[in-house]
Protein backbone atom coordinates (compact mmCIF):
# COMPACT_ATOMS: atom_id res chain seq x y z
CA UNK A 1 86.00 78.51 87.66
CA UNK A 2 88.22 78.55 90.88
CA UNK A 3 90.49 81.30 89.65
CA UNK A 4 87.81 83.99 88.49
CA UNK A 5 86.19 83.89 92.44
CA UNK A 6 90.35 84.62 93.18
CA UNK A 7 90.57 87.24 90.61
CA UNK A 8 87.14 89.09 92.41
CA UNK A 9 88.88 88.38 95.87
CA UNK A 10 92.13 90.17 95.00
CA UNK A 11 90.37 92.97 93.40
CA UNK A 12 88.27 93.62 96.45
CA UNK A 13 91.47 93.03 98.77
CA UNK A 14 93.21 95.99 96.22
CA UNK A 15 89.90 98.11 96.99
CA UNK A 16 90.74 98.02 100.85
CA UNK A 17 93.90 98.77 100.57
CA UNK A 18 93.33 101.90 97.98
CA UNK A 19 91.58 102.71 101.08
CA UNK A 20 94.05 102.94 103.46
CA UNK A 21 95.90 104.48 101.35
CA UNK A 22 93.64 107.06 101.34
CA UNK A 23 93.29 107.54 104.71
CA UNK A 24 97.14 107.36 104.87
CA UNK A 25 97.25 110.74 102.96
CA UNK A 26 94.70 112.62 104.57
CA UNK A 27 96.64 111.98 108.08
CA UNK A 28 100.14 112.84 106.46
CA UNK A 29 98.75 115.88 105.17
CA UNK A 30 96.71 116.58 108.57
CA UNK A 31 100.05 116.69 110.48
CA UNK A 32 101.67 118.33 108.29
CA UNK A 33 99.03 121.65 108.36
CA UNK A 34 98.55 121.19 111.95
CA UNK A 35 102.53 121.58 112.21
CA UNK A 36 102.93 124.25 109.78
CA UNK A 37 99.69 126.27 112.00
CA UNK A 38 101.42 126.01 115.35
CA UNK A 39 104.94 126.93 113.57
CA UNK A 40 104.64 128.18 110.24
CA UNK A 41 108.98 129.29 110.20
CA UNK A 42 108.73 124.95 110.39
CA UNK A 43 107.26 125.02 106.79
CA UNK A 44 110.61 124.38 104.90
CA UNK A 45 111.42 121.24 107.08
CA UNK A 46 108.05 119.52 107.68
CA UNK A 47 107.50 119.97 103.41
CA UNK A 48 110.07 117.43 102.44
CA UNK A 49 108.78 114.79 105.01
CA UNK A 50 105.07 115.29 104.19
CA UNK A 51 106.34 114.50 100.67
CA UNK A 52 108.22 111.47 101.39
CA UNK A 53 105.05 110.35 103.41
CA UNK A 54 102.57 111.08 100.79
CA UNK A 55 104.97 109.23 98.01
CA UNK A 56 105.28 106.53 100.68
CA UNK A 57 101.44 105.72 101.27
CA UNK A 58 101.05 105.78 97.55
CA UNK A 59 103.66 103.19 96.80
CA UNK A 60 102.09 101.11 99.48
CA UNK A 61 98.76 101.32 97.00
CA UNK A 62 100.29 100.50 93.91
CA UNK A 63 102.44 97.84 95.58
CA UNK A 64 98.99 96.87 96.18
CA UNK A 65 97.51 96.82 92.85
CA UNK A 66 100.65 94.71 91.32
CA UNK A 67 99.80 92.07 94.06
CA UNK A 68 95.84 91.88 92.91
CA UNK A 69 96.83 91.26 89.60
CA UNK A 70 100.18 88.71 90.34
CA UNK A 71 98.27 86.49 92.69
């Protein structure tokens, strides 16, 4: 019985953390129009690292998700 109430726990735990990692987009992405607006010739360098931010957050989350269901 003691491992199902751990199985809900890390479920909810991987529900918070698919949070951040939602909020973690929306503030790579924020920067990265609110850079491009105040310099748009900037476009072709801030691209890559909004990118690499975006694929960063979203390992975080799956990292996540692997964790809920190993432990």
């Amino acid at each position: 019985m003691e491992g199902i109430i751990n199985g809900n726990i890390n479920l909810v735990g991987y529900g918070l953390s698919a949070i951040g990692g939602g909020i973690g987009v929306g503030l790579v992405f924020a920067a990265y129009i609110n850079g491009v607006a105040r310099q748009p010739e900037a476009q072709r360098v801030l691209q890559p690292i909004a990118f690499l931010g975006l694929a960063l957050t979203e390992a975080l989350a799956i990292l996540g998700l692997v964790f809920a269901f190993v432990l």
